[in-house]
N, C-alpha and C. Protein backbone atom coordinates (compact mmCIF):
# COMPACT_ATOMS: atom_id res chain seq x y z
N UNK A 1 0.83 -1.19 0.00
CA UNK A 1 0.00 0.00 0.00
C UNK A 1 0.87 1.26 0.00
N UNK A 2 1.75 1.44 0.95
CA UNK A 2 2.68 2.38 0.81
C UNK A 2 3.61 2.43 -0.77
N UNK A 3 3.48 1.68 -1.59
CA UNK A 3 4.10 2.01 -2.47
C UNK A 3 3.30 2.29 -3.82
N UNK A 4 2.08 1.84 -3.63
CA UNK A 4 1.00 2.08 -4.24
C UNK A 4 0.95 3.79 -4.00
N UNK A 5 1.05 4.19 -2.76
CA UNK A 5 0.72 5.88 -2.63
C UNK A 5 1.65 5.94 -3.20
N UNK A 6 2.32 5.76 -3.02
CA UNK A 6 4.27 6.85 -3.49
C UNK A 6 4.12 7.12 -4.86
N UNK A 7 3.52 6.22 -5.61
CA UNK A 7 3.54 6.04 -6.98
C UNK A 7 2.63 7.08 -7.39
N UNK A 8 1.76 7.46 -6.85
CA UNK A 8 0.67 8.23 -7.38
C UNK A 8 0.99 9.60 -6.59
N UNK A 9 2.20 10.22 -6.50
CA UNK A 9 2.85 11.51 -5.70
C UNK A 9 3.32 12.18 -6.91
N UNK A 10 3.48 13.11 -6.78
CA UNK A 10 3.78 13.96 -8.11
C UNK A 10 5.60 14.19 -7.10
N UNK A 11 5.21 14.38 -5.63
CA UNK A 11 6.82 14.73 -5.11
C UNK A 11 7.90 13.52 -5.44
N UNK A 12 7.15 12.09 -5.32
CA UNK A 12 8.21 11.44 -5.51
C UNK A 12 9.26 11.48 -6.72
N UNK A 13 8.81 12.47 -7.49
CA UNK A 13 9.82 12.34 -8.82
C UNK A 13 10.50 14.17 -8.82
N UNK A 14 10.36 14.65 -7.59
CA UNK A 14 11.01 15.58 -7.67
C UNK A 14 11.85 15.95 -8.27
N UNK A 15 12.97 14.60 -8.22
CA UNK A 15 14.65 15.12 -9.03
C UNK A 15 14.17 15.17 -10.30
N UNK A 16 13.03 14.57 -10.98
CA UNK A 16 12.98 14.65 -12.45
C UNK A 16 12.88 15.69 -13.08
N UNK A 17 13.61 15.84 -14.17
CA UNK A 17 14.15 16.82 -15.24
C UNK A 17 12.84 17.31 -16.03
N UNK A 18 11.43 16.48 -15.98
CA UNK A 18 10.17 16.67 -16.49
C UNK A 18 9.55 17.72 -15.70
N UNK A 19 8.67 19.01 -16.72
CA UNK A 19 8.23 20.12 -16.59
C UNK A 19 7.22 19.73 -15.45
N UNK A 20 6.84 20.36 -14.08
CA UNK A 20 6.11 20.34 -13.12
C UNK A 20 4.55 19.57 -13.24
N UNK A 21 4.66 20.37 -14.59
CA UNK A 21 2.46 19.89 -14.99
C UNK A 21 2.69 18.50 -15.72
N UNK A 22 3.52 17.84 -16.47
CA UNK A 22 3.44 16.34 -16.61
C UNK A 22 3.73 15.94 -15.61
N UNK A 23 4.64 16.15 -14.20
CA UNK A 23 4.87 15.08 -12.86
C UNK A 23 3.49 15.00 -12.38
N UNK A 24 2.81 16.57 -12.50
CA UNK A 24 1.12 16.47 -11.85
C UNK A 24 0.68 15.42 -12.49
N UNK A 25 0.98 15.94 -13.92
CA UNK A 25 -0.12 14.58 -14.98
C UNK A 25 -0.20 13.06 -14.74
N UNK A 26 1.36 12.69 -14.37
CA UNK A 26 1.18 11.26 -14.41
C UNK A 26 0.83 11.06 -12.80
N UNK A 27 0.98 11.49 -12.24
CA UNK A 27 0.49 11.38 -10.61
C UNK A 27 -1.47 11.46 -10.24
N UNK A 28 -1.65 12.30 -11.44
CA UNK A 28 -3.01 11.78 -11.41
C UNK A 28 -3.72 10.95 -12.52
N UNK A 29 -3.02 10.60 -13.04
CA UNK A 29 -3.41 9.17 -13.80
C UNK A 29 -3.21 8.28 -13.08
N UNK A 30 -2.15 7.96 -12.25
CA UNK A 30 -1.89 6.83 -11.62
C UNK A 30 -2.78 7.12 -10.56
N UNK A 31 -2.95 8.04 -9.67
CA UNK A 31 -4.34 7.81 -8.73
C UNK A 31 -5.45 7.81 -9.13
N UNK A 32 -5.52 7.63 -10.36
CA UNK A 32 -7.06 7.20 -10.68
C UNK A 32 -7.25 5.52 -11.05
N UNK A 33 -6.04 5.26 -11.15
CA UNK A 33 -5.76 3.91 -11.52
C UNK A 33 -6.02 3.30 -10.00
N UNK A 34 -5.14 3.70 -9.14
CA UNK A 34 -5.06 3.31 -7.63
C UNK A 34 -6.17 3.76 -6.79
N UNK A 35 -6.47 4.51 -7.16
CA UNK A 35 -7.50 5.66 -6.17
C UNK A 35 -8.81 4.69 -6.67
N UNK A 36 -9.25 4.83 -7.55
CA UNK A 36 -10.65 4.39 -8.43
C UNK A 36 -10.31 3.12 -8.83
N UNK A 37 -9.04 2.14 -9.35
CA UNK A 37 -9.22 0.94 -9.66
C UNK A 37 -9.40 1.15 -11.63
N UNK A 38 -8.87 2.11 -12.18
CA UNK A 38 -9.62 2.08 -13.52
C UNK A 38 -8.48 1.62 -14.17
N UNK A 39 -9.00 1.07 -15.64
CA UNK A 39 -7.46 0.51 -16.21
C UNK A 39 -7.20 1.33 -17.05
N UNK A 40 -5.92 1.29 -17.69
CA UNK A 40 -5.12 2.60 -18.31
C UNK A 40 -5.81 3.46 -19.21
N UNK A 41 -6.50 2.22 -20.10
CA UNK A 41 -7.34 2.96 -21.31
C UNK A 41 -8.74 4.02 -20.29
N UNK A 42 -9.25 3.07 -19.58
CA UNK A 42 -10.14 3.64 -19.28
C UNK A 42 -10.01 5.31 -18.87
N UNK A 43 -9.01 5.38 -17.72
CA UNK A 43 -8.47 6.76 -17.84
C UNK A 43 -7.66 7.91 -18.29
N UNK A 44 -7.39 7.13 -19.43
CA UNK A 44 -6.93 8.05 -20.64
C UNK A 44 -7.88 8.34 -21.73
N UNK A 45 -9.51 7.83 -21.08
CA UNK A 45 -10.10 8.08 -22.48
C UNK A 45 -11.04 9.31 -21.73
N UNK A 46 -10.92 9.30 -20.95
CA UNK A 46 -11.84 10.27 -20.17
C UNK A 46 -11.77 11.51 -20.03
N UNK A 47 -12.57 12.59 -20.58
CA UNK A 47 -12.38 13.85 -21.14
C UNK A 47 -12.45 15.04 -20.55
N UNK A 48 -12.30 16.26 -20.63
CA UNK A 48 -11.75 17.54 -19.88
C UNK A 48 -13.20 17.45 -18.72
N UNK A 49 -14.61 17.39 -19.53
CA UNK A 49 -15.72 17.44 -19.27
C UNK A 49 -15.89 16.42 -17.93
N UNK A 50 -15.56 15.17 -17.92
CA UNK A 50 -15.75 13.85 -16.93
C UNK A 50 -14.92 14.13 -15.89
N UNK A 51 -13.87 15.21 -15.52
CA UNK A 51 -13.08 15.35 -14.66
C UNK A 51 -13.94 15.60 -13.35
N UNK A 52 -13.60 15.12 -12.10
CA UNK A 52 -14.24 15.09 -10.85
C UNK A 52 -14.39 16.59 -10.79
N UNK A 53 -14.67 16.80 -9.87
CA UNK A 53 -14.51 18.76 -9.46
C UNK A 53 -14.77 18.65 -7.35
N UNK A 54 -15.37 17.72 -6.78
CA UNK A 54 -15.33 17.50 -5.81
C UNK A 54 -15.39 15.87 -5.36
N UNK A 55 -14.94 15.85 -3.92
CA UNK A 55 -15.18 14.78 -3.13
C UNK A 55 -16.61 14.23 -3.66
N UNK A 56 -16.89 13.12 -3.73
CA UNK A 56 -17.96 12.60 -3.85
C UNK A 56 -18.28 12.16 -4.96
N UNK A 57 -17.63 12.60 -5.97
CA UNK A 57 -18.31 13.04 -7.38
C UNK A 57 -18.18 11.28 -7.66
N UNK A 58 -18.80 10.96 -8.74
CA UNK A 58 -18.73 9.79 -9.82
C UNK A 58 -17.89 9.74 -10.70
N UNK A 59 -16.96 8.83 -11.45
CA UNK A 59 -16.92 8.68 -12.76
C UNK A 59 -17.70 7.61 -13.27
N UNK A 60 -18.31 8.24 -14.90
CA UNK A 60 -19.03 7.07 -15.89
C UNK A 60 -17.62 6.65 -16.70
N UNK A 61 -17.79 5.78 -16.39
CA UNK A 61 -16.63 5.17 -17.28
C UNK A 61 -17.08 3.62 -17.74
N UNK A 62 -16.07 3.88 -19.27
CA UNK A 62 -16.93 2.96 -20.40
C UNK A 62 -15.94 2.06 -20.21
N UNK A 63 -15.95 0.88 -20.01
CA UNK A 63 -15.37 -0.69 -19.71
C UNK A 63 -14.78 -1.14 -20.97
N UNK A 64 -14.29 -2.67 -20.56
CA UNK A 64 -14.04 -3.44 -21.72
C UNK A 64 -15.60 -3.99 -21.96
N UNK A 65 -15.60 -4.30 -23.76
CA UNK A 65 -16.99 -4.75 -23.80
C UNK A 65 -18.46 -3.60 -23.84
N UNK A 66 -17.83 -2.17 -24.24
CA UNK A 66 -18.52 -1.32 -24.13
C UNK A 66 -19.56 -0.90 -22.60
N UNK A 67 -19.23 -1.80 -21.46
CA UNK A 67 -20.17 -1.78 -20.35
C UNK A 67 -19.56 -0.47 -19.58
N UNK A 68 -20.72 -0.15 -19.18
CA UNK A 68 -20.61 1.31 -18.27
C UNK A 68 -20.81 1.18 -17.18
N UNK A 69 -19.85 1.75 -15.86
CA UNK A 69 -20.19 1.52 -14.48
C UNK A 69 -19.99 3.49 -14.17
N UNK A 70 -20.25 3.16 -12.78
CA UNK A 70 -19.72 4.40 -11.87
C UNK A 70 -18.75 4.19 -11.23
N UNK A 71 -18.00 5.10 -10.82
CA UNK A 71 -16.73 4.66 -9.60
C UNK A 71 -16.72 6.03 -9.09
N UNK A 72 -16.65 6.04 -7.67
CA UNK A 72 -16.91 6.89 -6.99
C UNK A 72 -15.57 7.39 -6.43
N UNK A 73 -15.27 8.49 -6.70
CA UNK A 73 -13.91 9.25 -6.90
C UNK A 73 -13.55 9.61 -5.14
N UNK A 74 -12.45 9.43 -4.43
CA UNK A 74 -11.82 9.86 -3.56
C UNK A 74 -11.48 10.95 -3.47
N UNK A 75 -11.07 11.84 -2.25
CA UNK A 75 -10.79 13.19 -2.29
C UNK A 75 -9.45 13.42 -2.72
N UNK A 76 -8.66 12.52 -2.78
CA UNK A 76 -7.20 12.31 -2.93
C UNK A 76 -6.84 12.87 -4.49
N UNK A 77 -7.98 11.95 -4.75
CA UNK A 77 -7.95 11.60 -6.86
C UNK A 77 -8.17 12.87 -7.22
N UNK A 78 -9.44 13.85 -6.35
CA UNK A 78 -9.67 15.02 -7.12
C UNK A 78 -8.38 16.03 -6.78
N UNK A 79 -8.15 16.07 -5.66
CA UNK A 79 -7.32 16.98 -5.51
C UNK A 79 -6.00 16.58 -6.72
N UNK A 80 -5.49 15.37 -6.81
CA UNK A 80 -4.43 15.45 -7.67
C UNK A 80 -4.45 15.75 -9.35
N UNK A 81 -5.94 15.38 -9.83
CA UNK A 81 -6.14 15.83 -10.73
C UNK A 81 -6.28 17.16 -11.06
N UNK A 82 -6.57 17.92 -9.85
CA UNK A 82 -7.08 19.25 -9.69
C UNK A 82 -5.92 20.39 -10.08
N UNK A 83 -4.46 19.73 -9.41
CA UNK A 83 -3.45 19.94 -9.18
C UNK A 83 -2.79 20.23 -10.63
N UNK A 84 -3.16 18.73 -11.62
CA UNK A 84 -2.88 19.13 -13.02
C UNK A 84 -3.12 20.14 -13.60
N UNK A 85 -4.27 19.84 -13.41
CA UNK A 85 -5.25 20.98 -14.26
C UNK A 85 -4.75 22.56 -13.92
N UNK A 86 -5.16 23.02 -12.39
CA UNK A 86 -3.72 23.59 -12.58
C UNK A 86 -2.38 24.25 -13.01
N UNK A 87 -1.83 23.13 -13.63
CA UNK A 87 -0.71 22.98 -13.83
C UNK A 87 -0.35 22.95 -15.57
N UNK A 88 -1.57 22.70 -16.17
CA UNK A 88 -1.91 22.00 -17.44
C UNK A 88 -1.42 23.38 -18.17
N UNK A 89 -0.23 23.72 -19.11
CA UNK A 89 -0.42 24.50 -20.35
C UNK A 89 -1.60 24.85 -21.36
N UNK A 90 -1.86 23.70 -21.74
CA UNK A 90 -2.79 23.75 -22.70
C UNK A 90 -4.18 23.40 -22.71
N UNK A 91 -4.79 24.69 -23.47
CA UNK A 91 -6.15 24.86 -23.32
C UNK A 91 -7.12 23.14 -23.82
N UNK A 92 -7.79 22.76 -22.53
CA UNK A 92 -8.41 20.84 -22.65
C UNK A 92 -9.38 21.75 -23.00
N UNK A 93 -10.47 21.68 -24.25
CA UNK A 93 -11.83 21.56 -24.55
C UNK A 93 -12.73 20.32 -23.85
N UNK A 94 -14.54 21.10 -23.40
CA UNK A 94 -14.62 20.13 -22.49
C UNK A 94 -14.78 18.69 -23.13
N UNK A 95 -14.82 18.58 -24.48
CA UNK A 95 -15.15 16.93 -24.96
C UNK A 95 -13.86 16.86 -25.66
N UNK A 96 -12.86 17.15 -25.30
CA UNK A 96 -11.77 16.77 -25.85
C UNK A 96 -10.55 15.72 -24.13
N UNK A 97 -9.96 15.53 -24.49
CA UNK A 97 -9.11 14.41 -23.59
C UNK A 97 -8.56 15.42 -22.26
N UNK A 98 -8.74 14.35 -21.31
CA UNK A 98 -8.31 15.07 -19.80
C UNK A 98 -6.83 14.71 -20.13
N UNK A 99 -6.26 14.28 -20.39
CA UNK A 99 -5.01 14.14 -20.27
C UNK A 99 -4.15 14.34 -21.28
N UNK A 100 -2.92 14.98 -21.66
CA UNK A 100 -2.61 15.22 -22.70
C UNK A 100 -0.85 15.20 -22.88
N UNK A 101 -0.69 14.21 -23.98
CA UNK A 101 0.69 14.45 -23.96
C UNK A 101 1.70 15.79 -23.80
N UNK A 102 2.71 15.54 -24.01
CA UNK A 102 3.69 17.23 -23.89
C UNK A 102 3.82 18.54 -25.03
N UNK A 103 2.87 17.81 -26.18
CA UNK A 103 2.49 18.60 -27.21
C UNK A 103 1.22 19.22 -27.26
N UNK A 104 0.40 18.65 -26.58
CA UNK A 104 -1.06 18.73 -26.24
C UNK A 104 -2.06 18.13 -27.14
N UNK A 105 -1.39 16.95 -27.91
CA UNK A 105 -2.49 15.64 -28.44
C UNK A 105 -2.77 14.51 -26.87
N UNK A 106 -3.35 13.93 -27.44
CA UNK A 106 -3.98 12.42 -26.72
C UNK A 106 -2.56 12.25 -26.00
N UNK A 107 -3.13 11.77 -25.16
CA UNK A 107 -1.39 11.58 -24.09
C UNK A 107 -1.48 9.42 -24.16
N UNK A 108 -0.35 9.15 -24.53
CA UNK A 108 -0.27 7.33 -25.06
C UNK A 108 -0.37 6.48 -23.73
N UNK A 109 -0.83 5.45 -23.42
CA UNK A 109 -0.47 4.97 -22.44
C UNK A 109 0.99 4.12 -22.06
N UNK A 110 1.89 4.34 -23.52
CA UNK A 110 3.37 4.02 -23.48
C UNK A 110 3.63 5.50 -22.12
N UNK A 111 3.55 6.27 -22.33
CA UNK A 111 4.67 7.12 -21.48
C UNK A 111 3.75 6.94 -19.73
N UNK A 112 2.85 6.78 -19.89
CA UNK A 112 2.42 5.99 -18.76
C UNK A 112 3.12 5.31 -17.75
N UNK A 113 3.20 4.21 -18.79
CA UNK A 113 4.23 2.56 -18.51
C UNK A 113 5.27 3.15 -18.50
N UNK A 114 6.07 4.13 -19.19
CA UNK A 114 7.62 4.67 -18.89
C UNK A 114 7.98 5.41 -17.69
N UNK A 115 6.99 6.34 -16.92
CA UNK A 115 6.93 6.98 -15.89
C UNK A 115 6.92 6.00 -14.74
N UNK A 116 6.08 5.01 -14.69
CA UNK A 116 6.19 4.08 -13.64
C UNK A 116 7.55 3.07 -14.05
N UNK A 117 8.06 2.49 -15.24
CA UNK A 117 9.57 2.14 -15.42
C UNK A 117 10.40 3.06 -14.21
N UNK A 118 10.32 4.57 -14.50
CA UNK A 118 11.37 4.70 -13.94
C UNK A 118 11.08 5.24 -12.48
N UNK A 119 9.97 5.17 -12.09
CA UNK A 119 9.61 5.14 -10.37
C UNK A 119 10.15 3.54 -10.11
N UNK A 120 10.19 2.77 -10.86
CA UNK A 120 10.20 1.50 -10.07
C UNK A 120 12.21 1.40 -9.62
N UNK A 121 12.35 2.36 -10.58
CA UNK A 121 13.81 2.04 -9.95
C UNK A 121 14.16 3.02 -8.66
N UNK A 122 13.54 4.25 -8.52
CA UNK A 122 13.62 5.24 -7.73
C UNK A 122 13.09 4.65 -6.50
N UNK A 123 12.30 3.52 -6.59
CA UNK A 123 11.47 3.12 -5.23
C UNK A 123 11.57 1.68 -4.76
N UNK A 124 12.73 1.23 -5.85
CA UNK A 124 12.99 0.18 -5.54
C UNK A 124 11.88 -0.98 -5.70
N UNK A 125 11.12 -1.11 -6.66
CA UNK A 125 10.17 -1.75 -6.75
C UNK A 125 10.33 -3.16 -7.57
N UNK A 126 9.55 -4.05 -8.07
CA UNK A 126 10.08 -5.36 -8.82
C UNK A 126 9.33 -4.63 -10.45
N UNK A 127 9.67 -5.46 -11.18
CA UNK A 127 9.35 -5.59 -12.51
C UNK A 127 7.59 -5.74 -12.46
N UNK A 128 7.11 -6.18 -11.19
CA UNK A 128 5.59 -6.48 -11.53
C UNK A 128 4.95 -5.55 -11.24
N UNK A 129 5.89 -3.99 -10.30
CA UNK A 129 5.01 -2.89 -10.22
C UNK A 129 4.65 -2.26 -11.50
N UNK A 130 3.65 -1.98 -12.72
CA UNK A 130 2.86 -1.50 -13.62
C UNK A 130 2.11 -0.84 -13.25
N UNK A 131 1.33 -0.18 -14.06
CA UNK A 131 0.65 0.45 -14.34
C UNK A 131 -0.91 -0.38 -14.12
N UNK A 132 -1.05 -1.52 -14.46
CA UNK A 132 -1.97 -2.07 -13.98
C UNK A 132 -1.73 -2.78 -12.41
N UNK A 133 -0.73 -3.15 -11.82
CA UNK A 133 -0.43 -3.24 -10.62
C UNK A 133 -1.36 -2.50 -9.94
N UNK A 134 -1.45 -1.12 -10.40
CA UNK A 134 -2.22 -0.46 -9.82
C UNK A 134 -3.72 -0.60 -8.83
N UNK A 135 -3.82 -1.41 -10.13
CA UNK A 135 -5.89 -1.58 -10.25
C UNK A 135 -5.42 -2.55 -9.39
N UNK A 136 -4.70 -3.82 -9.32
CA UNK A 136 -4.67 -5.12 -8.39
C UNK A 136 -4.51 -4.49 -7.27
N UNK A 137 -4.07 -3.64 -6.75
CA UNK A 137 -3.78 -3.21 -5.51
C UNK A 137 -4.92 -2.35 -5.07
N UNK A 138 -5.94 -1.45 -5.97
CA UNK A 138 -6.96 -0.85 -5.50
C UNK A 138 -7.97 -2.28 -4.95
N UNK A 139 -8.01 -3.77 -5.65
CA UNK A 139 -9.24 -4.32 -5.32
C UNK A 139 -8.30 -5.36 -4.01
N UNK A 140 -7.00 -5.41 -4.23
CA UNK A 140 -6.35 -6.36 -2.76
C UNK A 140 -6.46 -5.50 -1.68
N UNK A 141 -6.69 -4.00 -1.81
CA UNK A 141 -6.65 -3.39 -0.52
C UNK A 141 -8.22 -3.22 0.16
N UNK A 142 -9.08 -3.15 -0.99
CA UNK A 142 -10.59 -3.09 -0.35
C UNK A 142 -10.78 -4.62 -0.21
N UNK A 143 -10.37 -5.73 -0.63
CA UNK A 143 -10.38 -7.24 0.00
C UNK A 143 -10.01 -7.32 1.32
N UNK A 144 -8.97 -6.50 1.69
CA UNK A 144 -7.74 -6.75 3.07
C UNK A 144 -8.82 -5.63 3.74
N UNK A 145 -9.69 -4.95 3.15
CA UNK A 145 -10.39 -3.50 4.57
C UNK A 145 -11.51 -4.27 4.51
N UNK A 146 -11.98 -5.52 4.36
CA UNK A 146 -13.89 -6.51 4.10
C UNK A 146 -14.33 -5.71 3.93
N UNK A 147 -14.01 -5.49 2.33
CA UNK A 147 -15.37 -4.95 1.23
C UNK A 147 -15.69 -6.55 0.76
N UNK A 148 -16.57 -6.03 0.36
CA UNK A 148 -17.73 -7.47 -0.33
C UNK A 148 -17.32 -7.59 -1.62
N UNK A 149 -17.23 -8.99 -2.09
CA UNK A 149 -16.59 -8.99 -3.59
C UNK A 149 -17.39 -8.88 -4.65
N UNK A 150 -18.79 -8.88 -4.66
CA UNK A 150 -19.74 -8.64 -5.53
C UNK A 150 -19.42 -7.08 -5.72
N UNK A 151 -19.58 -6.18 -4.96
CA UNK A 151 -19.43 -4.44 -5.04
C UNK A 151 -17.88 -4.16 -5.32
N UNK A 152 -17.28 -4.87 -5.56
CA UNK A 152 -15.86 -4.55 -5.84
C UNK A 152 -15.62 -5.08 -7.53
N UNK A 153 -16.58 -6.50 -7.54
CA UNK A 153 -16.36 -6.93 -9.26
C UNK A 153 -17.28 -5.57 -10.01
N UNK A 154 -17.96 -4.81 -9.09
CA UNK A 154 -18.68 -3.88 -10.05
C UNK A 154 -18.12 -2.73 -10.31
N UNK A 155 -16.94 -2.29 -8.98
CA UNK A 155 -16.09 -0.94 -9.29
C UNK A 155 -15.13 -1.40 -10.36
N UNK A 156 -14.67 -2.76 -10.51
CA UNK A 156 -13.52 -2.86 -11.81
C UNK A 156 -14.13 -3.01 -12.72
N UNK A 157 -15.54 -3.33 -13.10
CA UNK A 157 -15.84 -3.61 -13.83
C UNK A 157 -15.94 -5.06 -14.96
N UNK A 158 -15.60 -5.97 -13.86
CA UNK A 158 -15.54 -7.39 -14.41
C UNK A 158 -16.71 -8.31 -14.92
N UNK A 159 -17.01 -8.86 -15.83
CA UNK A 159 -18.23 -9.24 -16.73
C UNK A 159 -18.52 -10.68 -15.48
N UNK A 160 -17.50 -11.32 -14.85
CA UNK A 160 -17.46 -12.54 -14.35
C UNK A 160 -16.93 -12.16 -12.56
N UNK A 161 -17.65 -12.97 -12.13
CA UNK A 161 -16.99 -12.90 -10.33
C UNK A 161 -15.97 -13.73 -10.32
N UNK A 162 -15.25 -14.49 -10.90
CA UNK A 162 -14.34 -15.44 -11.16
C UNK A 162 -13.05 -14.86 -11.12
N UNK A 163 -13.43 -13.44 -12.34
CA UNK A 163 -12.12 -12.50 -12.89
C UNK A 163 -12.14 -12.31 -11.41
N UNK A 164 -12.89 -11.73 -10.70
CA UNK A 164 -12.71 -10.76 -9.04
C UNK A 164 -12.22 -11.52 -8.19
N UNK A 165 -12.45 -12.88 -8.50
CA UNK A 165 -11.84 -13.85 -7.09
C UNK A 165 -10.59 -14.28 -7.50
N UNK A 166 -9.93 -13.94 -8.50
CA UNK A 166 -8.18 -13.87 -8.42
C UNK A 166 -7.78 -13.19 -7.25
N UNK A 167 -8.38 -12.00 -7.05
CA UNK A 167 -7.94 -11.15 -5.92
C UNK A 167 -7.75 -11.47 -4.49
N UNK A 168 -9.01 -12.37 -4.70
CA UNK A 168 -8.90 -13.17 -2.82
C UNK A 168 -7.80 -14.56 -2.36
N UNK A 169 -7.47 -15.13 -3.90
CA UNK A 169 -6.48 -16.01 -3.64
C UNK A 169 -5.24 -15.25 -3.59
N UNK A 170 -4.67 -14.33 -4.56
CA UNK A 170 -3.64 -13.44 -4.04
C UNK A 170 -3.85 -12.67 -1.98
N UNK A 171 -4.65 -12.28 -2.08
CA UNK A 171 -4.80 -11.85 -0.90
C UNK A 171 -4.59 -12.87 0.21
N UNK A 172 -5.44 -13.96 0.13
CA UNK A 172 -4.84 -15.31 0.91
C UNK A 172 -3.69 -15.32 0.71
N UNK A 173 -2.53 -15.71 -0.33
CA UNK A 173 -1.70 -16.26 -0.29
C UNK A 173 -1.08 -15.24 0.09
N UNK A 174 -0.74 -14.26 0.50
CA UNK A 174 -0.36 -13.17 0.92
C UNK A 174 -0.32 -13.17 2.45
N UNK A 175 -1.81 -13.25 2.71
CA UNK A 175 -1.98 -14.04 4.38
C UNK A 175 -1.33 -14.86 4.61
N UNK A 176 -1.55 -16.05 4.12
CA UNK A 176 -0.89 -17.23 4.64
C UNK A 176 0.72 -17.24 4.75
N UNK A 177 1.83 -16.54 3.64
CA UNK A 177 3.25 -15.90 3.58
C UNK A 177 3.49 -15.21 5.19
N UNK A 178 2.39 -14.03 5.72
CA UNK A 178 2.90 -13.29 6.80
C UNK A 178 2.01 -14.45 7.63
N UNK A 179 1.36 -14.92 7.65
CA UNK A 179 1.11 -16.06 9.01
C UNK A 179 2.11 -16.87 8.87
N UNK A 180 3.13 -17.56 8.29
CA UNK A 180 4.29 -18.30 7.97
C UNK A 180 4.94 -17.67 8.51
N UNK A 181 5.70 -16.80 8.11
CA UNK A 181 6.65 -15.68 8.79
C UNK A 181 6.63 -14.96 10.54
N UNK A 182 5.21 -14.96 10.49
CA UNK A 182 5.47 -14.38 12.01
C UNK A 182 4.01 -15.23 12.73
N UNK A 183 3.79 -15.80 12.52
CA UNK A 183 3.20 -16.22 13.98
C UNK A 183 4.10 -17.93 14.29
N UNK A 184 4.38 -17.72 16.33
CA UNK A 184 4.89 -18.73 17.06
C UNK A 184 4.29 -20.21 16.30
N UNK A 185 3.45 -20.23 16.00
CA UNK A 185 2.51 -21.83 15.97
C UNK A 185 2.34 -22.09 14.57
N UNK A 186 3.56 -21.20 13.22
CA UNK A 186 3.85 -21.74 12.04
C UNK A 186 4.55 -22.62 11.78
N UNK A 187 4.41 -23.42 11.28
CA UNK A 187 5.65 -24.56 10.54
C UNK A 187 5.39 -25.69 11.64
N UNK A 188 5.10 -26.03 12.91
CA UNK A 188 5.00 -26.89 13.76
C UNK A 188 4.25 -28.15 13.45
């Protein structure tokens, strides 16, 4: 979890040589990934107009399979997006893209995946921290706080409860690793 936040900090990349409003940018892409659970496309397709504006707010966001859910935005997510925006050079029209590369077209989800490349070395992370790491860690952490897995296959948006119960065997096996490790009455 702690590295899940770090990732979605615009400070952790302080030393970087990248202009202030892309460190905002990718810091709130990645907390929408972490924050909300959405996958890359999903929040790169989402437009000046769909941007939160407060605590509470919703996103409609269009799935794999054309299916539409809500996900209910954190105060964290708005503020960092808020922060972009902000921060943002260039004029976003409201049905044109919330996010925008350094020229001010469609921003790729390659430089995405390159921004977290090079957090993973700054934070010491493995090869499996991604960009979708992300989303696994938004639904292993509401598994580990007993959220219900039916209301959680509906924030990712999964067609099957099957896809959602990967999450609880990672999460077990995760358990069962720190019950191995530290409790007296393992291995006996």
């Amino acid at each position: 979890a702690r590295a899940a936040r770090a990732v979605t900090r615009a400070e952790t990349r302080a030393g970087d040589v990248r202009d202030p409003w892309i460190l905002a940018r990718d810091a709130a892409v990645l907390s929408l990934l972490y924050g909300c659970g959405l996958r890359i496309s999903e929040a790169l397709s989402l437009t000046r107009a769909q941007a939160p504006a407060q605590a509470g707010d919703t996103l409609t966001v269009i799935g794999k399979g054309s299916k539409t859910r809500m996900v209910p935005v954190l105060p964290v997510v708005v503020d960092t997006i808020a922060g972009y925006l902000a921060l943002c050079p260039w004029r976003l029209p409201p049905d044109g893209p919330l996010f925008v590369g350094a020229k001010g077209g469609p921003l790729s989800p390659r430089i995405i995946q390159l921004a977290v490349e090079g957090l993973r070395g700054a934070l010491g992370l493995p090869d499996s921290a991604t960009p979708h790491a992300l989303r696994h860690s938004f639904a292993t952490h509401l598994l580990g706080r007993g959220g219900d897995l039916r209301a959680i296959q509906e924030l990712l948006g999964h067609a099957s409860l099957s896809t959602t119960q990967i999450y609880t065997r990672v999460d077990s096996a995760r358990l069962m690793a720190a019950y191995d490790a530290a409790h007296p009455q393992a291995g006996r």
